[in-house]
C-alpha atoms as a PDB file:
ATOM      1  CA  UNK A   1      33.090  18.898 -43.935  1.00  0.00           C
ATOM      2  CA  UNK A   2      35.667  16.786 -42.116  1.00  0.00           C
ATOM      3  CA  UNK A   3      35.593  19.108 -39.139  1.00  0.00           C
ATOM      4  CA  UNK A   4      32.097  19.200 -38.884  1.00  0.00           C
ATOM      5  CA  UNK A   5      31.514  15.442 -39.098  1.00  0.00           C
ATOM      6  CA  UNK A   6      34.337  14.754 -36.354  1.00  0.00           C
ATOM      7  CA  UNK A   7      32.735  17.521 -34.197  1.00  0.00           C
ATOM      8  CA  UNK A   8      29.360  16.044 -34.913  1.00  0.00           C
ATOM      9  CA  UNK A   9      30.992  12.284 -33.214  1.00  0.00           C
ATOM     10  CA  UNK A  10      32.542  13.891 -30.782  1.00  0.00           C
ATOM     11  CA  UNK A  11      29.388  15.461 -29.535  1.00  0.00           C
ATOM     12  CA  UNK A  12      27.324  12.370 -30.026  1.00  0.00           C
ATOM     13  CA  UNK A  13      29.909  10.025 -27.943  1.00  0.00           C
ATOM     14  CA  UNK A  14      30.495  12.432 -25.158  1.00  0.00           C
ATOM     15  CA  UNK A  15      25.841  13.003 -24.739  1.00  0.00           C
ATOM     16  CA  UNK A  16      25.896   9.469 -24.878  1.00  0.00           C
ATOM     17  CA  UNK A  17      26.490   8.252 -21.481  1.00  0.00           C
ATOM     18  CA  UNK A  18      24.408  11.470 -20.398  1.00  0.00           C
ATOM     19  CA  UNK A  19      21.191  10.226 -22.012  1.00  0.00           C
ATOM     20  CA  UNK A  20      21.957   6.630 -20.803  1.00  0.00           C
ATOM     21  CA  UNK A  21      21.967   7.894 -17.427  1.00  0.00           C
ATOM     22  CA  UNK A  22      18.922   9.820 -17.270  1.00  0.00           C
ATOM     23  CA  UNK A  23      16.297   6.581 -19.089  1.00  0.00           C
ATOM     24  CA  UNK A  24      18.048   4.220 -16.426  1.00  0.00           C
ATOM     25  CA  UNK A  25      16.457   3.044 -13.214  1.00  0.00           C
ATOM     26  CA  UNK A  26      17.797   4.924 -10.248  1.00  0.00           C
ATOM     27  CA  UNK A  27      19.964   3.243  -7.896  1.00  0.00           C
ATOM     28  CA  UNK A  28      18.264   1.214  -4.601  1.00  0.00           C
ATOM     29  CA  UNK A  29      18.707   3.429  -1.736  1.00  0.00           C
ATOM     30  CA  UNK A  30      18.808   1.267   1.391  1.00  0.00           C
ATOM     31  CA  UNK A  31      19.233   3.949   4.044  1.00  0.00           C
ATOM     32  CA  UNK A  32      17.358   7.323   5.011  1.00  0.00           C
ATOM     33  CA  UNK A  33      18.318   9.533   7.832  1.00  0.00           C
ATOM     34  CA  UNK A  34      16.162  11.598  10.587  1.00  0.00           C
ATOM     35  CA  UNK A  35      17.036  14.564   8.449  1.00  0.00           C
ATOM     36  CA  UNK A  36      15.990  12.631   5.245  1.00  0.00           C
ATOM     37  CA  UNK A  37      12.720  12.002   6.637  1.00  0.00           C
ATOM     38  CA  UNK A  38      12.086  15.298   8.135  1.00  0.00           C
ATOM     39  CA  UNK A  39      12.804  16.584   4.668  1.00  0.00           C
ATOM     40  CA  UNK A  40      10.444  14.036   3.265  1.00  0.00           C
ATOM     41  CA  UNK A  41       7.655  15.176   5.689  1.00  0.00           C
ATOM     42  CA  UNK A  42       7.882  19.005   4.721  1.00  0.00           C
ATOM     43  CA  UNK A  43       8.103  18.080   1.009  1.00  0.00           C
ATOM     44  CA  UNK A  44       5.060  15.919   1.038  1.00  0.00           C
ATOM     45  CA  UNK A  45       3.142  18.983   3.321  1.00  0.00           C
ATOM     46  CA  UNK A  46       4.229  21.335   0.569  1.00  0.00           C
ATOM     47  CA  UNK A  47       3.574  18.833  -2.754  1.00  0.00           C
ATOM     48  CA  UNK A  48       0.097  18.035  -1.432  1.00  0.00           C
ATOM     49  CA  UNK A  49      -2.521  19.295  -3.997  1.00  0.00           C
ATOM     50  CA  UNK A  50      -5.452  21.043  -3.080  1.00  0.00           C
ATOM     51  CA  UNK A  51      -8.159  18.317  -0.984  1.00  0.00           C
ATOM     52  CA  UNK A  52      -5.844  15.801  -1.605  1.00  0.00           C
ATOM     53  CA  UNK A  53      -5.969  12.945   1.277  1.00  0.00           C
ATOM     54  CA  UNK A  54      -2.771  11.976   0.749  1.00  0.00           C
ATOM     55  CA  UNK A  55       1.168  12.318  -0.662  1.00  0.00           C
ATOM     56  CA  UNK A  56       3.429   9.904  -1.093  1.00  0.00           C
ATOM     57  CA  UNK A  57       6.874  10.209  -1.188  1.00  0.00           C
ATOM     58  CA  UNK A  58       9.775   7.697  -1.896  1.00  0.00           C
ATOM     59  CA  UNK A  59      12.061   6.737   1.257  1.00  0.00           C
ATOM     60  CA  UNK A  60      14.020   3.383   0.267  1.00  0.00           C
ATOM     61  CA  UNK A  61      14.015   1.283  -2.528  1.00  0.00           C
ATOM     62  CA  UNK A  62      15.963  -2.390  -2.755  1.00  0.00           C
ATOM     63  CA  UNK A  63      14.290  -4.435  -5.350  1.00  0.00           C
ATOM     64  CA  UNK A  64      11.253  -6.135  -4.673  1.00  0.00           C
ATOM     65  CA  UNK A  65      10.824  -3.914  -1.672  1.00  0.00           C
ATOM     66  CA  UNK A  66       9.733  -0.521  -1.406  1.00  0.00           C
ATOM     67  CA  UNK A  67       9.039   1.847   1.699  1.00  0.00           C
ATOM     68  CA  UNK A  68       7.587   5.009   1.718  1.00  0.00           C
ATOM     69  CA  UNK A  69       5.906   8.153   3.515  1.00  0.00           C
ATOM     70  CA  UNK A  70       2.469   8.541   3.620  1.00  0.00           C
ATOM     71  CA  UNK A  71       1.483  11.828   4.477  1.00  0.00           C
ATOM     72  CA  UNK A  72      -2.413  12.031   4.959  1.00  0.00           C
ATOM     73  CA  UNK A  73      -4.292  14.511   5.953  1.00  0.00           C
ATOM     74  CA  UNK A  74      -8.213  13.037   5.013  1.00  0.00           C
ATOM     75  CA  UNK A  75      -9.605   9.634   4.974  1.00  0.00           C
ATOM     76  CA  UNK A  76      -8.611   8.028   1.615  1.00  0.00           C
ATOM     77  CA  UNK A  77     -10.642   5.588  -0.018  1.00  0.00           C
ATOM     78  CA  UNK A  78      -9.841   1.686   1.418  1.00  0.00           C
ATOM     79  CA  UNK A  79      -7.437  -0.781   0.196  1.00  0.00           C
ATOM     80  CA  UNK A  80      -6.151  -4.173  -0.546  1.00  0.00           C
ATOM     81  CA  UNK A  81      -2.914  -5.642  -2.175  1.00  0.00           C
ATOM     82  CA  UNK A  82      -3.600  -9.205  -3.762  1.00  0.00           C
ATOM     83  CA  UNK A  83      -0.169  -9.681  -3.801  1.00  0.00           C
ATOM     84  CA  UNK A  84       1.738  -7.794  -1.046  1.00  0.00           C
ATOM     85  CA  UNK A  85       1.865  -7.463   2.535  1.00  0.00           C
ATOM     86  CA  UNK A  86       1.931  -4.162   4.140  1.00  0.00           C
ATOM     87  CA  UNK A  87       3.653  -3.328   7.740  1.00  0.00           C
ATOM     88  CA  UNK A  88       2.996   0.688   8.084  1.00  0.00           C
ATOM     89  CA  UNK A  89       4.684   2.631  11.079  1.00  0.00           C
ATOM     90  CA  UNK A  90       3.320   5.262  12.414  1.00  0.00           C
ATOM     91  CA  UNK A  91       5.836   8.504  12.133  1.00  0.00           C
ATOM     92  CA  UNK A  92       3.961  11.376  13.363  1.00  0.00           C
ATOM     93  CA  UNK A  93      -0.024  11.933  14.599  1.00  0.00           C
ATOM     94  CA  UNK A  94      -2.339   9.629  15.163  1.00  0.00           C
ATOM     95  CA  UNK A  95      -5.410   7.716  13.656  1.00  0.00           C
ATOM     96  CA  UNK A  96      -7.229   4.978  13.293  1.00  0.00           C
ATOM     97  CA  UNK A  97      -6.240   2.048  11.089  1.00  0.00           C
ATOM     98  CA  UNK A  98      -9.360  -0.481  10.153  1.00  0.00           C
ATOM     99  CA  UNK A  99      -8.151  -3.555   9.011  1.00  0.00           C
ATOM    100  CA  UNK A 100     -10.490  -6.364   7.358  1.00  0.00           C
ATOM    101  CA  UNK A 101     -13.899  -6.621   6.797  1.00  0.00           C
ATOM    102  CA  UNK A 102     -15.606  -5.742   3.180  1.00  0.00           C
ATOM    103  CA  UNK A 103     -14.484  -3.157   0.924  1.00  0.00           C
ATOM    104  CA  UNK A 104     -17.843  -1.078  -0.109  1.00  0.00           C
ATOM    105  CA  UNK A 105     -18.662  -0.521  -3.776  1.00  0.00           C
ATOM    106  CA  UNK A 106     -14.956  -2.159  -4.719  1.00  0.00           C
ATOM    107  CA  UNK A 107     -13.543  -1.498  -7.813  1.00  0.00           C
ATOM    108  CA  UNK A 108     -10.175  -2.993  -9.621  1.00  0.00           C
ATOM    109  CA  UNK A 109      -7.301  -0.119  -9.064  1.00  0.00           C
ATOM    110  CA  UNK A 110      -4.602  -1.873 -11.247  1.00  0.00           C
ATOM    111  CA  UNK A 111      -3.865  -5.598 -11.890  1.00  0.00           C
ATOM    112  CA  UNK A 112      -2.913  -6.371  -7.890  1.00  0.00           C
ATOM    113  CA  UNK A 113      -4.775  -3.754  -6.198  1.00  0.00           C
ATOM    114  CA  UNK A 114      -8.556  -3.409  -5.491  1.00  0.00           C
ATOM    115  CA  UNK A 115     -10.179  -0.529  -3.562  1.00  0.00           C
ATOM    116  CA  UNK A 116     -13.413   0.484  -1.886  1.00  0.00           C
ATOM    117  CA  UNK A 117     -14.905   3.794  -0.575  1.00  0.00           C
ATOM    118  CA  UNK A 118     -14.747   2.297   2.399  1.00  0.00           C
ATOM    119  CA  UNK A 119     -14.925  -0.794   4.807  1.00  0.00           C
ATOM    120  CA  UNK A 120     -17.904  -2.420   6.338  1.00  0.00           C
ATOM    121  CA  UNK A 121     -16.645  -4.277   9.554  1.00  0.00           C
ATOM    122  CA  UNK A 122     -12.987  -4.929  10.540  1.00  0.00           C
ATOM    123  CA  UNK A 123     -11.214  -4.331  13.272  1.00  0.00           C
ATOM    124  CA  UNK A 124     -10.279  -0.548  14.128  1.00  0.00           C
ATOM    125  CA  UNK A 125      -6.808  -0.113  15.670  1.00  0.00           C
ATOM    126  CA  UNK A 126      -6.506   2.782  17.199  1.00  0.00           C
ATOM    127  CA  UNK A 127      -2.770   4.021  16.763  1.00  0.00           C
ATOM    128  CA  UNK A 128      -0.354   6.707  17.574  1.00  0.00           C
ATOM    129  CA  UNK A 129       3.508   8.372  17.035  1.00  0.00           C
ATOM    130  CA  UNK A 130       5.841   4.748  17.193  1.00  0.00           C
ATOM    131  CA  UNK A 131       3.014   1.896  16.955  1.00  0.00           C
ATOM    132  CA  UNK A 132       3.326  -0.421  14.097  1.00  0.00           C
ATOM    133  CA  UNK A 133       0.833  -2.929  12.047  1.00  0.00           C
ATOM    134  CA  UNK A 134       1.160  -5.243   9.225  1.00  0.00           C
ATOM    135  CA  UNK A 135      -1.483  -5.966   6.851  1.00  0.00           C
ATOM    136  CA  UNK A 136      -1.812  -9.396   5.451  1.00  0.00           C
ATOM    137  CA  UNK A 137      -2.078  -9.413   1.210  1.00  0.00           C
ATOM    138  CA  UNK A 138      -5.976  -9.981   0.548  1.00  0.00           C
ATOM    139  CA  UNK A 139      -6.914  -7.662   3.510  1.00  0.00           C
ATOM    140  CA  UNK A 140      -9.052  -4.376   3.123  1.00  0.00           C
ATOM    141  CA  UNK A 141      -7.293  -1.733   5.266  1.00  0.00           C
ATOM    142  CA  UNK A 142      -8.379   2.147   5.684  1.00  0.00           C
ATOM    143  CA  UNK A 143      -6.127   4.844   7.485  1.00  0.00           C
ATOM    144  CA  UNK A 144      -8.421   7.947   9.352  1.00  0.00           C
ATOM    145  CA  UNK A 145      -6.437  10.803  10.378  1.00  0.00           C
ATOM    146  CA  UNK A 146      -7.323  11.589  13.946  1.00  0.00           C
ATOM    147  CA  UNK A 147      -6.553  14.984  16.563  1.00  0.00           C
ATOM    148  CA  UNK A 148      -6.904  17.810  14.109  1.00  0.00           C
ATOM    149  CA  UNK A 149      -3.247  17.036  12.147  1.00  0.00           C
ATOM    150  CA  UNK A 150      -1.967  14.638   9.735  1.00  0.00           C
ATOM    151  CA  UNK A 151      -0.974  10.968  10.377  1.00  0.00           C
ATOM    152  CA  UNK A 152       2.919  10.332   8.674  1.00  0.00           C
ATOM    153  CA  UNK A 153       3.411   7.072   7.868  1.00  0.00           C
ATOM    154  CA  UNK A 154       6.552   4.550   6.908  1.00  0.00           C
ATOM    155  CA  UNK A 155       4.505   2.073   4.640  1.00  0.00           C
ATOM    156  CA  UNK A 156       6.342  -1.174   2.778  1.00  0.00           C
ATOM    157  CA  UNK A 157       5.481  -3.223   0.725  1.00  0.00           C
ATOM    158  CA  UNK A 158       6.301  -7.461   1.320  1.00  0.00           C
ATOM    159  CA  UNK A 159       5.712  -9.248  -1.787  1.00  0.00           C
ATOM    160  CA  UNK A 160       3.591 -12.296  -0.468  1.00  0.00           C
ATOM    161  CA  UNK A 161       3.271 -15.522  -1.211  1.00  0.00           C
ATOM    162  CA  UNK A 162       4.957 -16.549   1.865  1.00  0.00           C
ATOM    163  CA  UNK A 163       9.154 -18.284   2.183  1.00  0.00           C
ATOM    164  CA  UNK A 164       8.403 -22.615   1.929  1.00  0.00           C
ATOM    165  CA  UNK A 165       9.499 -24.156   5.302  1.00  0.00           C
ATOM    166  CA  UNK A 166       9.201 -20.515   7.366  1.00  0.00           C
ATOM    167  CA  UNK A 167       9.325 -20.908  10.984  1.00  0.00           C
END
């Protein structure tokens, strides 16, 4: 009986540390390589599911910031963060970007985030491989695939109100 409880201890103090490990937040990853994003791109073509407009897959993470790859091959329905800023790069293909205007028949996402079929007015911007954008918080944006293959994006996340005193 003594053998089995002191086996039965030793098991439960050497799991421990195991099942710690996997319930704890991951570490913040502040640094991707070309390779790490080409690897990104070709898991996001092969994760996509079915009609699906878009994947997204995680590229850095340093607490309150988060950037990611957006791999889209449809329109998706518009956007806007209450709460964040978002600057989006544009990896691979091209598209057009709408920023502004109205989001049509708008509905709550979750509690920072509202969303919209689509956007009456704006401003299209008209981007390619290398351009870059940010989207002010409170702003209705849209991405549209354009030339027959899917826009890649590097999207983050700037939690907004803005720094007092910023130049």
């Amino acid at each position: 009986m003594r053998g089995k409880l002191l086996a039965l201890t030793c098991a439960t103090v050497l799991a421990a540390p195991l099942a710690f490990a996997q319930n704890a937040p991951g570490p913040e990853k502040t640094f991707a390589s070309a390779s790490d994003i080409q690897g990104l791109i070709a898991k996001a073509k092969a994760d996509r599911k079915g009609n699906a407009p878009n994947t997204i897959e995680p590229i850095l993470t340093l607490a309150p910031y988060r950037a990611q790859l957006e791999y889209r091959t449809a329109v998706a329905p518009a956007a806007l963060h209450e709460k964040d800023a978002e600057m989006m790069f544009v990896l691979e293909g091209a598209g057009i970007i709408n920023v502004g205007g109205k989001l049509v028949n708008e509905k709550r996402t979750n509690a920072a985030n509202r969303g919209g079929d689509s956007i009456e007015g704006g401003t299209p911007h008209n981007v390619v491989k290398g351009d870059v954008i940010i989207i002010p918080q409170d702003t209705p944006h849209q991405v549209t695939p354009t030339g027959g293959a899917p826009i890649v994006l590097m999207t983050m996340h700037v939690p907004r109100p803005p720094v007092a005193n910023w130049p």
